[in-house]
Each structure stands twice: as C-alpha cells, then as structure tokens.
N, C-alpha and C. Protein backbone atom coordinates (compact mmCIF):
# COMPACT_ATOMS: atom_id res chain seq x y z
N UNK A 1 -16.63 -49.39 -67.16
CA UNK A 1 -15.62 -49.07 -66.18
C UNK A 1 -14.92 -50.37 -65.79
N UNK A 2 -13.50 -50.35 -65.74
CA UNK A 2 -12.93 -51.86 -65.67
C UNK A 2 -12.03 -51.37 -64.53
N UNK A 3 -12.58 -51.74 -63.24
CA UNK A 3 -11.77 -51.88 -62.22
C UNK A 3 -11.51 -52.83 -61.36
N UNK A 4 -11.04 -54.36 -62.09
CA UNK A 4 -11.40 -55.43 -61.17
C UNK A 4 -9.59 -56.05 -61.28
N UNK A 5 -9.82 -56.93 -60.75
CA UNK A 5 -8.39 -57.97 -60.77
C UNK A 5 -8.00 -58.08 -62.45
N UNK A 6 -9.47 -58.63 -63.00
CA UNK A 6 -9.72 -59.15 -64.05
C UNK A 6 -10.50 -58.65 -65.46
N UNK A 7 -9.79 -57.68 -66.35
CA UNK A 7 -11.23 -57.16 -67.07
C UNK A 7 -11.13 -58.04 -68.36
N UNK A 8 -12.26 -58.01 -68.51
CA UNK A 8 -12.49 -58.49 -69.89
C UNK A 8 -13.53 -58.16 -70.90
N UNK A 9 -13.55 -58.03 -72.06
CA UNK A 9 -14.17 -57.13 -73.30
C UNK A 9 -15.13 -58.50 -74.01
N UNK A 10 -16.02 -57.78 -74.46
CA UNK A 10 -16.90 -58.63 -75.51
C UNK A 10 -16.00 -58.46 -76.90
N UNK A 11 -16.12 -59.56 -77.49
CA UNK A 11 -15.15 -59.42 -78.74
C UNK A 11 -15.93 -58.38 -79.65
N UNK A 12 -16.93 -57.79 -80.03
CA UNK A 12 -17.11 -56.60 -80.63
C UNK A 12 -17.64 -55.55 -80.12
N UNK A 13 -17.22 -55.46 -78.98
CA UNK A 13 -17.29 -54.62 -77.91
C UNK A 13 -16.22 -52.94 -78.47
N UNK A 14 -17.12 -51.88 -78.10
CA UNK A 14 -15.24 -50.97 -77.94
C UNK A 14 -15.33 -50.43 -76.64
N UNK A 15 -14.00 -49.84 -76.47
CA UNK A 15 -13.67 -49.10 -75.31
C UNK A 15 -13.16 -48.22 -75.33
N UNK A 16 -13.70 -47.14 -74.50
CA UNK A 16 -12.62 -45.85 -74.76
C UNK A 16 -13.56 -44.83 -73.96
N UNK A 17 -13.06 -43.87 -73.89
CA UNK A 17 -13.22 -42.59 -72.99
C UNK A 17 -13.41 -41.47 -73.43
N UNK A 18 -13.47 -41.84 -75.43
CA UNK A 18 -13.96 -40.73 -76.29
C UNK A 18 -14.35 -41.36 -77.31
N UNK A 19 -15.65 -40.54 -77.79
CA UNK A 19 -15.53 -41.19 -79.03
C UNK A 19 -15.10 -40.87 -80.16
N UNK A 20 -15.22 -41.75 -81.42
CA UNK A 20 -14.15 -41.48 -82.46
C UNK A 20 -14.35 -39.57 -83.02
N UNK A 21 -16.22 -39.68 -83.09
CA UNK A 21 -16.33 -38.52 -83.91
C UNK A 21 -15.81 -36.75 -82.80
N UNK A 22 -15.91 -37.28 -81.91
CA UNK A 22 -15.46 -36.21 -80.50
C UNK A 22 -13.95 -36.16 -80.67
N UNK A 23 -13.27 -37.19 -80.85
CA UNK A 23 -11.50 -37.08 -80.91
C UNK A 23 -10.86 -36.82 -82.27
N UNK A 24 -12.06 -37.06 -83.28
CA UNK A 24 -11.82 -36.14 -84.51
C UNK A 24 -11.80 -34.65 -84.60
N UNK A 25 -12.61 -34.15 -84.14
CA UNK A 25 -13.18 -32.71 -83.78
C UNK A 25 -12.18 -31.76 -83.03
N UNK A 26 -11.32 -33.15 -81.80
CA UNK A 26 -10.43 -32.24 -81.17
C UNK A 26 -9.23 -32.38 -81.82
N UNK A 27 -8.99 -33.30 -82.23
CA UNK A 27 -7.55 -33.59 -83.26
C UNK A 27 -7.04 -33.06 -84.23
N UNK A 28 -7.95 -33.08 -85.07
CA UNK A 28 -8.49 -33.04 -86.67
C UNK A 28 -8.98 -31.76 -86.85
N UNK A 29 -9.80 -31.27 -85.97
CA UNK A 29 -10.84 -30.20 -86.14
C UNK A 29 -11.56 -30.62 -87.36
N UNK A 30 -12.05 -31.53 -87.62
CA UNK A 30 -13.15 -32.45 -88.38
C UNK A 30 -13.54 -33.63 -88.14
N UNK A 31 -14.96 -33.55 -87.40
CA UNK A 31 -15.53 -34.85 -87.01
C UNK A 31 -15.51 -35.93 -88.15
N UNK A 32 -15.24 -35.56 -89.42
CA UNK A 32 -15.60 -36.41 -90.76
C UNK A 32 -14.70 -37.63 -90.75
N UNK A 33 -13.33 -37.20 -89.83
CA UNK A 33 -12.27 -37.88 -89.68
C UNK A 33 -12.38 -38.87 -89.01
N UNK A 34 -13.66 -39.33 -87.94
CA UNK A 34 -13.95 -40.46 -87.18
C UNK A 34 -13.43 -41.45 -87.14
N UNK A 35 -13.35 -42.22 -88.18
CA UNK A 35 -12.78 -43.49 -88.71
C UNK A 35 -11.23 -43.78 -88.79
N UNK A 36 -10.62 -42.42 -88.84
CA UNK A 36 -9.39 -42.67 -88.73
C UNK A 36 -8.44 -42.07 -87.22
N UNK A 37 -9.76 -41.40 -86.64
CA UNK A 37 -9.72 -41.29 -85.29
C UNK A 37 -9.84 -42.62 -84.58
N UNK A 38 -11.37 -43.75 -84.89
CA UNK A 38 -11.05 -44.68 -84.65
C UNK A 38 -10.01 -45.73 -84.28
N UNK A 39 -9.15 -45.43 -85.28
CA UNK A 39 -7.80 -46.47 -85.86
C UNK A 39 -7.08 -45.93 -84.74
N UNK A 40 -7.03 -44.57 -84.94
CA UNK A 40 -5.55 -44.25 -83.90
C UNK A 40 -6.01 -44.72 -81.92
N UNK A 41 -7.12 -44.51 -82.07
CA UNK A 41 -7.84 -44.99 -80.43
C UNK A 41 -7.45 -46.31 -80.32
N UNK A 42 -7.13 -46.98 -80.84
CA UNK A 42 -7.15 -48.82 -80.56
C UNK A 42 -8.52 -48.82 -79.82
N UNK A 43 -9.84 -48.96 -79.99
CA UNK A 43 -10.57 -49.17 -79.46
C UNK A 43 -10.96 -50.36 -79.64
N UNK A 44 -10.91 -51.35 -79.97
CA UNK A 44 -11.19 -52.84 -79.93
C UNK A 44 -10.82 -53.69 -78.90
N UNK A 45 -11.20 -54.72 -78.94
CA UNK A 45 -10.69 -55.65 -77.98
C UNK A 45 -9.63 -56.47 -78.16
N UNK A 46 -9.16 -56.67 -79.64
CA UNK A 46 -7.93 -56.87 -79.91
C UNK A 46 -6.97 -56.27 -79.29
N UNK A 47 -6.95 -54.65 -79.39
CA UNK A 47 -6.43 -54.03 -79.00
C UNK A 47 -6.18 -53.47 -78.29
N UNK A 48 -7.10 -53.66 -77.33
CA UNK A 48 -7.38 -53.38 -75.92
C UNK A 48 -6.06 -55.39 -75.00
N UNK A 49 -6.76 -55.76 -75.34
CA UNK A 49 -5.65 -56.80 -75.06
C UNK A 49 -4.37 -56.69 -75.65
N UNK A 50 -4.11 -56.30 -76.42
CA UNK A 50 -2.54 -56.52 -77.33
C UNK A 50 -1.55 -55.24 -76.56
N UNK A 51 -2.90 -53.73 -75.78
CA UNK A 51 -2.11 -53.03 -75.26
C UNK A 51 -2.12 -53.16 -73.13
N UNK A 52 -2.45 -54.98 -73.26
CA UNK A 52 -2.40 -54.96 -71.64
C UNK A 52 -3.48 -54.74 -71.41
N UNK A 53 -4.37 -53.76 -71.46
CA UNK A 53 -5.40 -52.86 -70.99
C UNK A 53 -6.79 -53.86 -70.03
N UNK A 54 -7.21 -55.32 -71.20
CA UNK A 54 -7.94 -56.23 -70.90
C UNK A 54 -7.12 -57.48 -70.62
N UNK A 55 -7.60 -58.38 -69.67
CA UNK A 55 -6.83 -59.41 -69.37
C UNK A 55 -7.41 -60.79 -70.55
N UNK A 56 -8.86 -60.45 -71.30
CA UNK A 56 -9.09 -61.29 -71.94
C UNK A 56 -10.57 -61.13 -72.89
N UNK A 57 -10.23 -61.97 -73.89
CA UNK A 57 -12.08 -61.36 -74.51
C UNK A 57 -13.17 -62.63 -74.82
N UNK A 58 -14.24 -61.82 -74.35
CA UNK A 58 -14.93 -63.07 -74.44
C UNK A 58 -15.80 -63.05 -75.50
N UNK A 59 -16.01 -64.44 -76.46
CA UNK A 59 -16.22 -64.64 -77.81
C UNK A 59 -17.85 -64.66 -77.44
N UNK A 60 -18.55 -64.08 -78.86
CA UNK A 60 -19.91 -64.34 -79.21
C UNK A 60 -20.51 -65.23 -79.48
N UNK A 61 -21.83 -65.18 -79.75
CA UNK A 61 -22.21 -65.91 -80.52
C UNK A 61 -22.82 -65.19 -81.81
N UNK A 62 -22.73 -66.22 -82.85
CA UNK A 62 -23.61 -65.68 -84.03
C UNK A 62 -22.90 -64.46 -84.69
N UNK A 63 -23.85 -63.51 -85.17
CA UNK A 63 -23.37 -62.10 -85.68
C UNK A 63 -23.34 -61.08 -84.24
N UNK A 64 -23.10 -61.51 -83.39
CA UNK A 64 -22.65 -60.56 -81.92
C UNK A 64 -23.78 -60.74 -80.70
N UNK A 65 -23.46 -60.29 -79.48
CA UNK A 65 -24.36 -61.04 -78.43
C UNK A 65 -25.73 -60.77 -78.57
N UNK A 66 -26.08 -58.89 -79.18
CA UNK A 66 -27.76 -59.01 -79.31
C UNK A 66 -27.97 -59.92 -80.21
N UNK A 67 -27.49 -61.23 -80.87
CA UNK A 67 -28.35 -61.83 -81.78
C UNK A 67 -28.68 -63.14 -80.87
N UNK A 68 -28.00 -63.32 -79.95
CA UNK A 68 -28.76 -64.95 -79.10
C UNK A 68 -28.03 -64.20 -77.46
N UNK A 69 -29.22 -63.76 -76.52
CA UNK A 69 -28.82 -62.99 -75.52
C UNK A 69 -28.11 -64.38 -74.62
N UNK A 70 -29.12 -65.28 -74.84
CA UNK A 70 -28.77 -66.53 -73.74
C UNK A 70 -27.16 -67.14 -73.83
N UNK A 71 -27.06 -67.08 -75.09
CA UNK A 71 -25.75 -67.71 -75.23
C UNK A 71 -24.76 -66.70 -74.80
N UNK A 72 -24.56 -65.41 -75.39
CA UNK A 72 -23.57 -64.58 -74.64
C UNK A 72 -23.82 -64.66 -73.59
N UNK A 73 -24.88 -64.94 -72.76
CA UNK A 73 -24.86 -64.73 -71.04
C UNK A 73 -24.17 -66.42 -70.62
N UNK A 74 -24.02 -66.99 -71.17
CA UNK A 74 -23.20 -68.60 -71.00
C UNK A 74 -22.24 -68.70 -71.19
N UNK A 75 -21.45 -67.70 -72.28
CA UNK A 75 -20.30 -67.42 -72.58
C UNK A 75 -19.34 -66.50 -71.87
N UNK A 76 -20.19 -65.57 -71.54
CA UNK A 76 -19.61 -64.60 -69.80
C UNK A 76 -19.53 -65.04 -69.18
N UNK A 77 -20.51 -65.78 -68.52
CA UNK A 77 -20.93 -66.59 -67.09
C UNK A 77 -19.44 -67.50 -66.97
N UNK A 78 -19.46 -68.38 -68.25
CA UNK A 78 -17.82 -69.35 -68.40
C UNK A 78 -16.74 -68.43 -67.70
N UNK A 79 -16.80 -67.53 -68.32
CA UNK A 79 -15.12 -66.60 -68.30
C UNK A 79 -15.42 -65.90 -66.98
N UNK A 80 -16.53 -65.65 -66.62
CA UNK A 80 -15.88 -64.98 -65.46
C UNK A 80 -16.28 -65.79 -64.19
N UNK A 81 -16.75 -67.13 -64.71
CA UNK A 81 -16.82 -67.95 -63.37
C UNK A 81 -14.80 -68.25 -63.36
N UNK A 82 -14.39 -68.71 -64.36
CA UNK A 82 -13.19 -69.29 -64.50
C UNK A 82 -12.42 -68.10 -64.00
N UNK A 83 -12.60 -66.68 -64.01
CA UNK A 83 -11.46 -65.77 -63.12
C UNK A 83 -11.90 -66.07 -61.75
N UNK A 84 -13.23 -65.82 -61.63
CA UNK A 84 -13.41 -66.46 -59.71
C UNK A 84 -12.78 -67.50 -59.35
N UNK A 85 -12.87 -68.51 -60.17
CA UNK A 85 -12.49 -69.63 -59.07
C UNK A 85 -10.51 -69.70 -59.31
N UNK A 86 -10.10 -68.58 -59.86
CA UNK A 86 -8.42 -68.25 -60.31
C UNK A 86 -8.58 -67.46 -59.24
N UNK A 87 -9.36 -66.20 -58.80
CA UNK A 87 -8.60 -65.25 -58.01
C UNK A 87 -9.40 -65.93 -56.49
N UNK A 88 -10.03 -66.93 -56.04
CA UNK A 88 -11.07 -66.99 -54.59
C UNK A 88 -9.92 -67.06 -53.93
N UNK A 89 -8.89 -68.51 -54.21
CA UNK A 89 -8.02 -68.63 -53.34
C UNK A 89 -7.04 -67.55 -52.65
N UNK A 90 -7.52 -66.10 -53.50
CA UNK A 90 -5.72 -65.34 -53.16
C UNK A 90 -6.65 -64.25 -52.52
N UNK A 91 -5.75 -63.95 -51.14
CA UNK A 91 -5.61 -63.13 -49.99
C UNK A 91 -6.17 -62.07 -50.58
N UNK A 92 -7.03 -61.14 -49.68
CA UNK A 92 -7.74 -59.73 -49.86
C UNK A 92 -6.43 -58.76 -50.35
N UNK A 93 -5.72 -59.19 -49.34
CA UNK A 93 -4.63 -58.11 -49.49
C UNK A 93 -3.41 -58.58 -50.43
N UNK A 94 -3.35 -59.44 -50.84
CA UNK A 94 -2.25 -59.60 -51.88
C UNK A 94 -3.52 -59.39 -53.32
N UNK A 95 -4.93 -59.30 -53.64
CA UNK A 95 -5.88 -58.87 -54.59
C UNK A 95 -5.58 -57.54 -54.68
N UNK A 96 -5.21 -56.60 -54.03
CA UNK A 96 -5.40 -55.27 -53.83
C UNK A 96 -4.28 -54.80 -54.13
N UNK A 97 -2.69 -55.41 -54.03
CA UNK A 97 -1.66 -55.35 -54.52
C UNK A 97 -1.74 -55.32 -55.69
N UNK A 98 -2.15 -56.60 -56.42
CA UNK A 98 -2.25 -56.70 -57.89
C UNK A 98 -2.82 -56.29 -58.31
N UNK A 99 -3.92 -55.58 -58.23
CA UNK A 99 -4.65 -54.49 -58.40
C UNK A 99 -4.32 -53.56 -58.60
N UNK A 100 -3.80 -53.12 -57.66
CA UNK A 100 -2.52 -51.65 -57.76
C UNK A 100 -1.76 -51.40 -58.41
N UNK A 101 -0.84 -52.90 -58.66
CA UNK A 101 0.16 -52.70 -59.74
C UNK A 101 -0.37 -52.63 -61.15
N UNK A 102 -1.68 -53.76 -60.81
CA UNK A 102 -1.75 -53.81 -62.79
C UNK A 102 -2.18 -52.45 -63.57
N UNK A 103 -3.33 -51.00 -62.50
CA UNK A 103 -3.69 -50.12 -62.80
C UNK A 103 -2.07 -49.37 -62.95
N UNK A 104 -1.29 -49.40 -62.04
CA UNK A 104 -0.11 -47.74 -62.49
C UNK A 104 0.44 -48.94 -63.68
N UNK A 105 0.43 -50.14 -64.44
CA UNK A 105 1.34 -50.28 -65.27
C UNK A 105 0.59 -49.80 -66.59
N UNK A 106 -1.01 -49.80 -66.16
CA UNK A 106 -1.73 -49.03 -67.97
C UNK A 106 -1.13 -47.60 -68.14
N UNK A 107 -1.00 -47.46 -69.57
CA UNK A 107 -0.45 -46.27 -69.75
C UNK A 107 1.14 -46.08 -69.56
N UNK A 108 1.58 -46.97 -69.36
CA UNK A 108 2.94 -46.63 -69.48
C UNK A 108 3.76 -47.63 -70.12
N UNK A 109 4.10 -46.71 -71.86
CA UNK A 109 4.67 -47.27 -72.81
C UNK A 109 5.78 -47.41 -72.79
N UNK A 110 6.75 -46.83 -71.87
CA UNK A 110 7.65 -46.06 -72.21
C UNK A 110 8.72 -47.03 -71.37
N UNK A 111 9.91 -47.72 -71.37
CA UNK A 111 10.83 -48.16 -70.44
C UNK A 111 11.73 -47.51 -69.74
C-alpha cells in the first residue's frame, strides 16, 4: 500500500491490485494468458516510475534482496532516510497538500 509523500519500489519488486493470472481470466477469459496480461499491467518498477506512480526504486543487492537481507535493509534504510531528511523540513500542512495532489494526479492520462 503506497500512501506516503514518497513511494518507492524494490527494483524486482511488482505492483498491482491484480494479478497477472486473475486479469487474464477477466480479460482474456484464459488464465494461460498471464504473461501477456503481465505486459499490459506495467507491473514493474520501471514502470511503475515511468507511469509517475513511484517516486523512486531502490536497487538490490546480488540476485534480489532475499539473497543478502542485510544489505537490502542498508539500501532502504539510505533511500528512505534521504526522503526524511527532504520532506522533515516541510510544514504538516503543506505534506498533506502534496499528498493530495500527487494521489488525484495517478491515473490520469489524459490532458
């Protein structure tokens, strides 16, 4: 659930609110289709950033964080000490603004 000033994704992380073989089934009417259900979800973190959605992603280690827990927890800890000490200085109520705005601007592709 990403409801902060600041979200950010593990780089092989996904995201989404369905999964591929469930949005095949309703799409497709064939779960077999997953993979290309996948594609159309942008569920990555690439793509999750490229559509706004994440403000940033934070890199692994190794072949992904279950392979060295300590280091992904050093590599989070970095990124989201570095949004704290970006958002401490700014007002409760100007946080809650930008907040506001950045949620009604997801989802809207359209000009």
């Amino acid at each position: 659930m990403g409801v902060g000033n600041r979200v950010f994704m593990l780089a092989n992380a996904v995201y989404s609110v369905i999964s591929p073989e469930s949005c095949a089934a309703i799409i497709y009417r064939d779960a077999k289709r997953a993979p290309e259900a996948a594609t159309a979800l942008k569920l990555t973190a690439p793509d999750m950033q490229h559509l706004g959605l994440i403000d940033g992603i934070v890199q692994e280690p190794g072949e992904g964080a279950h392979t060295d827990h300590d280091a992904a927890a050093r590599l989070l800890a970095d990124t989201l000490r570095g949004a704290l000490e970006e958002l401490a200085p700014v007002a409760p109520a100007d946080l809650v603004a930008e907040r506001y705005e950045k949620f009604r601007r997801m989802g809207n592709f359209f000009e």
